[in-house]
C-alpha atoms as a PDB file:
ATOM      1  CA  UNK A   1     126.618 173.489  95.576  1.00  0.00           C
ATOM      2  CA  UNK A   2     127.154 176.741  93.276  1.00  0.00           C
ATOM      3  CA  UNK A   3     126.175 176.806  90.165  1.00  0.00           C
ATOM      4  CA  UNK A   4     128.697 179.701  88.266  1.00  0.00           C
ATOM      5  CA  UNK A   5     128.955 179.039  84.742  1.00  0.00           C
ATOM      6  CA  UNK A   6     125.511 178.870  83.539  1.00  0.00           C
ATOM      7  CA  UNK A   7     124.750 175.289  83.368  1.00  0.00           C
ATOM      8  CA  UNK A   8     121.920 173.867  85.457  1.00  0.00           C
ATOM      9  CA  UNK A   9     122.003 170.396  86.404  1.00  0.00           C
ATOM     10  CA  UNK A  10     119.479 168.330  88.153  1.00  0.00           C
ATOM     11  CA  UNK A  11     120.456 167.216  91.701  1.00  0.00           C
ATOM     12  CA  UNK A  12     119.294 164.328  94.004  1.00  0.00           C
ATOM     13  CA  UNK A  13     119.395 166.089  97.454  1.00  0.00           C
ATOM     14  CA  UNK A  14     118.025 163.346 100.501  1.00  0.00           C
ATOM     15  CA  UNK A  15     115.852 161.611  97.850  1.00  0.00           C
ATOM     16  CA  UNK A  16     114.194 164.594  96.991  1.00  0.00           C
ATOM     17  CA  UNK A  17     114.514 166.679  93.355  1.00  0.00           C
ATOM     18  CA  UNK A  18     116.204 169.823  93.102  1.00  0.00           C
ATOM     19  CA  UNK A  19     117.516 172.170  90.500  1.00  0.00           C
ATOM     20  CA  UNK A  20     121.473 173.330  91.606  1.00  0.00           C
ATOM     21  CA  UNK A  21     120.530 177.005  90.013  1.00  0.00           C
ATOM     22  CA  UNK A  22     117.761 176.910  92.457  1.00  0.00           C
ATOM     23  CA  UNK A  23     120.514 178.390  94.890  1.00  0.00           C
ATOM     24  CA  UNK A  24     120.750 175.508  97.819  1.00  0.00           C
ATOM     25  CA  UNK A  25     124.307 174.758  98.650  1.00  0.00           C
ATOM     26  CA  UNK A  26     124.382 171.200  99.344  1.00  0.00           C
ATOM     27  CA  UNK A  27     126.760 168.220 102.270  1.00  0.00           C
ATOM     28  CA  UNK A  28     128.149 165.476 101.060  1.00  0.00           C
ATOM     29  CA  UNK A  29     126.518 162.541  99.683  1.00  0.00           C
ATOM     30  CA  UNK A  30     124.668 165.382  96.576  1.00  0.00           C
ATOM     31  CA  UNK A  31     125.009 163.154  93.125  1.00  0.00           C
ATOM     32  CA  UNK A  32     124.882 166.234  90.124  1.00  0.00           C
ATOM     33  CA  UNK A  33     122.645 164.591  86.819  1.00  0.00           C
ATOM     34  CA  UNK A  34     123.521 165.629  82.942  1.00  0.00           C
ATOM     35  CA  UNK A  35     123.511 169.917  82.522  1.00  0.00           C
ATOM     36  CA  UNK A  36     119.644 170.408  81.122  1.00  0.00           C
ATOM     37  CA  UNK A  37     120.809 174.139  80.007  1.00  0.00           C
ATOM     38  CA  UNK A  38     124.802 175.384  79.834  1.00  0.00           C
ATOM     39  CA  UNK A  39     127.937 174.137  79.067  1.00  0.00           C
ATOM     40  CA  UNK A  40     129.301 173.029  82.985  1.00  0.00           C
ATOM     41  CA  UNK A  41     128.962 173.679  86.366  1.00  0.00           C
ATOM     42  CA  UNK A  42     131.506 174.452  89.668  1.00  0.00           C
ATOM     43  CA  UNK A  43     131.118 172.928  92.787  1.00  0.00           C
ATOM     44  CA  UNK A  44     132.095 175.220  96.124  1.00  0.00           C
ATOM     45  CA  UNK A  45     132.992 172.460  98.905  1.00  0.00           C
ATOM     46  CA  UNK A  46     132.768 173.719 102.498  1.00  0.00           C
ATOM     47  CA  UNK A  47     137.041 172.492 103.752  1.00  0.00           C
ATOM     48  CA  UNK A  48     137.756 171.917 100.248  1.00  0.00           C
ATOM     49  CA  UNK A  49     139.349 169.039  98.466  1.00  0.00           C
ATOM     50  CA  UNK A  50     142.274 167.303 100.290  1.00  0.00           C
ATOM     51  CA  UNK A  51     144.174 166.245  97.549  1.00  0.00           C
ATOM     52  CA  UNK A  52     148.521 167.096  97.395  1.00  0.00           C
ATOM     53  CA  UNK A  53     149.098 170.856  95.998  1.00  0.00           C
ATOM     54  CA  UNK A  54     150.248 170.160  92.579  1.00  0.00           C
ATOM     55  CA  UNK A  55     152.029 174.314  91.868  1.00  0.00           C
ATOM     56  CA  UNK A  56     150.889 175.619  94.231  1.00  0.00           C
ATOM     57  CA  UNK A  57     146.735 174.143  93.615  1.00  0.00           C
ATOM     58  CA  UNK A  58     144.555 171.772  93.984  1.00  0.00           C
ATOM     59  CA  UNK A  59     142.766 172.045  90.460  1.00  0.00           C
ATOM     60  CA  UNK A  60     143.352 169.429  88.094  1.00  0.00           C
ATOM     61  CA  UNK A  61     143.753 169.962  84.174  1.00  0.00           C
ATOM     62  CA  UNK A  62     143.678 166.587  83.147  1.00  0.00           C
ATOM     63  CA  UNK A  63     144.810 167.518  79.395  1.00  0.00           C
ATOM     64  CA  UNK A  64     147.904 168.718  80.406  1.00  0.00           C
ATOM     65  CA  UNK A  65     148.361 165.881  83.153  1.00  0.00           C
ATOM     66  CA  UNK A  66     148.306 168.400  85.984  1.00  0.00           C
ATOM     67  CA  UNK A  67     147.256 167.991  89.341  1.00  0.00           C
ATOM     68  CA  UNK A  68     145.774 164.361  88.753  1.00  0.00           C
ATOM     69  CA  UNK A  69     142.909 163.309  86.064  1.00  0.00           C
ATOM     70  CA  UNK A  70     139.451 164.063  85.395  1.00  0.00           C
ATOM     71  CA  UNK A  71     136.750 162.074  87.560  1.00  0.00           C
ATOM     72  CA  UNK A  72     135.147 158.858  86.888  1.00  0.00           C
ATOM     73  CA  UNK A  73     132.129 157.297  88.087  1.00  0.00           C
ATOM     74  CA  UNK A  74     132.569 155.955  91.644  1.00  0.00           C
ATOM     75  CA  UNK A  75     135.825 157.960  92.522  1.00  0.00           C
ATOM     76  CA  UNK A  76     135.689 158.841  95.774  1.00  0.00           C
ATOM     77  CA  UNK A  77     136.709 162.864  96.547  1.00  0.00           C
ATOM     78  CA  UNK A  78     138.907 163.027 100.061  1.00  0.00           C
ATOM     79  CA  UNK A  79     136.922 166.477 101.641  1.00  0.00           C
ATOM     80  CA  UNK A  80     138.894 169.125 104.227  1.00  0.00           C
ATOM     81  CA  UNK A  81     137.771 169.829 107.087  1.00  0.00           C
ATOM     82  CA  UNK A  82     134.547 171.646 107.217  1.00  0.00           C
ATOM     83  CA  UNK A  83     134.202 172.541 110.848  1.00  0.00           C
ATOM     84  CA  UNK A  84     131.178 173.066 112.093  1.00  0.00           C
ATOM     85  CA  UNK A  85     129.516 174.169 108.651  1.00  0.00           C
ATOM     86  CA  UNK A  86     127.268 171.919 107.625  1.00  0.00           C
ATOM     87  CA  UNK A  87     123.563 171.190 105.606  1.00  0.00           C
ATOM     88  CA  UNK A  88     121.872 173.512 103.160  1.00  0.00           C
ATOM     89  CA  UNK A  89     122.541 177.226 102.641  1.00  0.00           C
ATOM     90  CA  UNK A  90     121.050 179.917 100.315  1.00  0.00           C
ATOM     91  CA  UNK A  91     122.461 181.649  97.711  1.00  0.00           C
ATOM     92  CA  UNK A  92     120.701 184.884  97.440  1.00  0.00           C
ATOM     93  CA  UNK A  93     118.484 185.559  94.598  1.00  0.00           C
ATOM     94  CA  UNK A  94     120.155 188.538  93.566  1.00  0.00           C
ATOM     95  CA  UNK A  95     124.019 186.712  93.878  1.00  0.00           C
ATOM     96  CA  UNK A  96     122.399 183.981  90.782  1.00  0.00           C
ATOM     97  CA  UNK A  97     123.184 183.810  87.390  1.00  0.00           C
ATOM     98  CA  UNK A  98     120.494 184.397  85.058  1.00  0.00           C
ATOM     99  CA  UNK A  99     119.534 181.553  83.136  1.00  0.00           C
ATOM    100  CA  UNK A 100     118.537 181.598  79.417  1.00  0.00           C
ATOM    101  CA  UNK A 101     115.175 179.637  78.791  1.00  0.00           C
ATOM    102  CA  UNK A 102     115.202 179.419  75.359  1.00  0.00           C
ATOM    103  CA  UNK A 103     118.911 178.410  75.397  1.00  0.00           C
ATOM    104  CA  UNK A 104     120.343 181.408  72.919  1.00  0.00           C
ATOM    105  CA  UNK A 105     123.196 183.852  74.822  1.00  0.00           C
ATOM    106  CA  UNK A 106     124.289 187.294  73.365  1.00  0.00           C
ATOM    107  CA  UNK A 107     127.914 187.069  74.772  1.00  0.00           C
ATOM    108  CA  UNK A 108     130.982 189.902  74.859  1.00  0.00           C
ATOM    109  CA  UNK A 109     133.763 189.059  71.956  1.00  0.00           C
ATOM    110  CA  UNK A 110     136.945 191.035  71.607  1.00  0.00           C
ATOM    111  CA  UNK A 111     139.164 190.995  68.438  1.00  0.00           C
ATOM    112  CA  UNK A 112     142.384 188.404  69.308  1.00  0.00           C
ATOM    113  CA  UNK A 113     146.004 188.926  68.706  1.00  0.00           C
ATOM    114  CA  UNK A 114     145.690 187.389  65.450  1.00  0.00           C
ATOM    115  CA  UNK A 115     142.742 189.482  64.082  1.00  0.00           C
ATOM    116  CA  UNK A 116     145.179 190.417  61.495  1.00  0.00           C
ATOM    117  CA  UNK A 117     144.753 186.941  59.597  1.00  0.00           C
ATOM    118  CA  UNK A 118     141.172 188.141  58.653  1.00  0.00           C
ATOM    119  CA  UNK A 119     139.653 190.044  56.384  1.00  0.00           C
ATOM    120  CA  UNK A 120     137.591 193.162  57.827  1.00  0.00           C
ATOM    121  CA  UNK A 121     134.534 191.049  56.191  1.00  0.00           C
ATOM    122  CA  UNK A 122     135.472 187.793  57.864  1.00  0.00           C
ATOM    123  CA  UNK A 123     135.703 189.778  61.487  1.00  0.00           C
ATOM    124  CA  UNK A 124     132.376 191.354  60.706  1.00  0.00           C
ATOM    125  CA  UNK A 125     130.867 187.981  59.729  1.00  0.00           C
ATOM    126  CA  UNK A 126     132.486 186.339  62.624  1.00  0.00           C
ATOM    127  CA  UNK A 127     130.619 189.205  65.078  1.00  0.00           C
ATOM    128  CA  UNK A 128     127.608 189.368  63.359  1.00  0.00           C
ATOM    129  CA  UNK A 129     126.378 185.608  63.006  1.00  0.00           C
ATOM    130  CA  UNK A 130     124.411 182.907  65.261  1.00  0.00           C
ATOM    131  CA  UNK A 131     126.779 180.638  66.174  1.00  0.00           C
ATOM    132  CA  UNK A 132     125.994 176.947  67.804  1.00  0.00           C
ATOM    133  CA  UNK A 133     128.405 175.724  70.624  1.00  0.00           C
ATOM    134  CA  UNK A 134     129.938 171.803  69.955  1.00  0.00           C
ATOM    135  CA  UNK A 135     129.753 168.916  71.914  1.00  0.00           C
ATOM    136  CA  UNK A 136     133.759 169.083  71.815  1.00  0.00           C
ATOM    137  CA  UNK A 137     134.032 172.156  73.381  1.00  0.00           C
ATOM    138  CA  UNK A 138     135.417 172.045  77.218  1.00  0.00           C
ATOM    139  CA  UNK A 139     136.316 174.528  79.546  1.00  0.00           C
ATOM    140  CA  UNK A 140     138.978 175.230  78.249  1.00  0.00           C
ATOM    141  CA  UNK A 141     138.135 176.376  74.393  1.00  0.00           C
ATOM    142  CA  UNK A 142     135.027 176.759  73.010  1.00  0.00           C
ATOM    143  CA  UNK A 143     134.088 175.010  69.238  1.00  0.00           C
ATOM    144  CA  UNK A 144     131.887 176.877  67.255  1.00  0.00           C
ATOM    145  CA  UNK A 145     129.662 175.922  64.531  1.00  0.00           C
ATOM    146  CA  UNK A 146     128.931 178.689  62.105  1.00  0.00           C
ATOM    147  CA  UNK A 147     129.493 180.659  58.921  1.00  0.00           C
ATOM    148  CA  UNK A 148     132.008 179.392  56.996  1.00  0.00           C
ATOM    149  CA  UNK A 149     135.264 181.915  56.146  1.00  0.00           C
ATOM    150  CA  UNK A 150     138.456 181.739  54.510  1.00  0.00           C
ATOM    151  CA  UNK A 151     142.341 183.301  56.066  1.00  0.00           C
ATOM    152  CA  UNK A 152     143.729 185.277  53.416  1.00  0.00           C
ATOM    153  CA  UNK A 153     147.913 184.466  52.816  1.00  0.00           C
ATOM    154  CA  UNK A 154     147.160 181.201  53.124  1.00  0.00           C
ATOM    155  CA  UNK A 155     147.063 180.686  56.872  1.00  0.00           C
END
């Protein structure tokens, strides 16, 4: 198991307790508990997922109704062929991400192609303030809680 995105999540590895930032790459039969820091986690599967190429991939984005849906509990997950890789590997120390401990991020921002609908207060607001990531956020758009501001022209 890698753990890319800043999330760690508590995994059950042959009854014992492990930690999926911890760096072990795990074989099949690895359960992954609820994210304890992060917003989600990938997992790299030695032969991959045998599942139909939908375009050309074997990702699914459920929303959209690509490639399949999202996974429930008790779906089984066909595997490739792993050949003869097999048990626990180690992610070097240096290859991890860090991990925030007190759960606050200063991330990279750039303006959008739509910067124009703010005000050059509402963009400095917007880049200066904490913000607080939602529960409804998924990988694919992030929901911020924040300052309040207002679009000018009536957008």
């Amino acid at each position: 198991m890698s753990d890319c995105d800043h999330a760690r999540h508590a995994a059950d590895a042959d009854g014992s307790r492990a930690y999926v930032d911890d760096g072990r790459v795990g074989r099949a039969g690895v359960g992954l508990g609820a994210s304890t820091t992060g917003a989600r986690a990938y997992i790299a599967i030695s032969g991959g997922v045998a599942t139909e190429p939908v375009l050309g991939s074997r990702a699914v984005f459920h929303q959209a109704g690509v490639g399949g849906h999202a996974l429930v509990a008790g779906q089984v997950v066909p595997l490739g062929d792993s050949g003869a890789a097999g048990g626990f590997f180690t992610i070097p120390e240096d290859k991890r991400p860090v991990f925030s401990k007190d759960k606050f991020w200063t991330i990279e921002a750039l303006k959008g192609p739509n910067d124009d609908w703010l005000s050059e207060e509402t963009v400095e607001t917007f880049f200066s303030a904490e913000w607080k990531v939602q529960a409804k956020s998924s990988r694919t758009g992030i929901r911020l809680t924040g300052p309040e501001f207002e679009f000018p022209n009536g957008r």
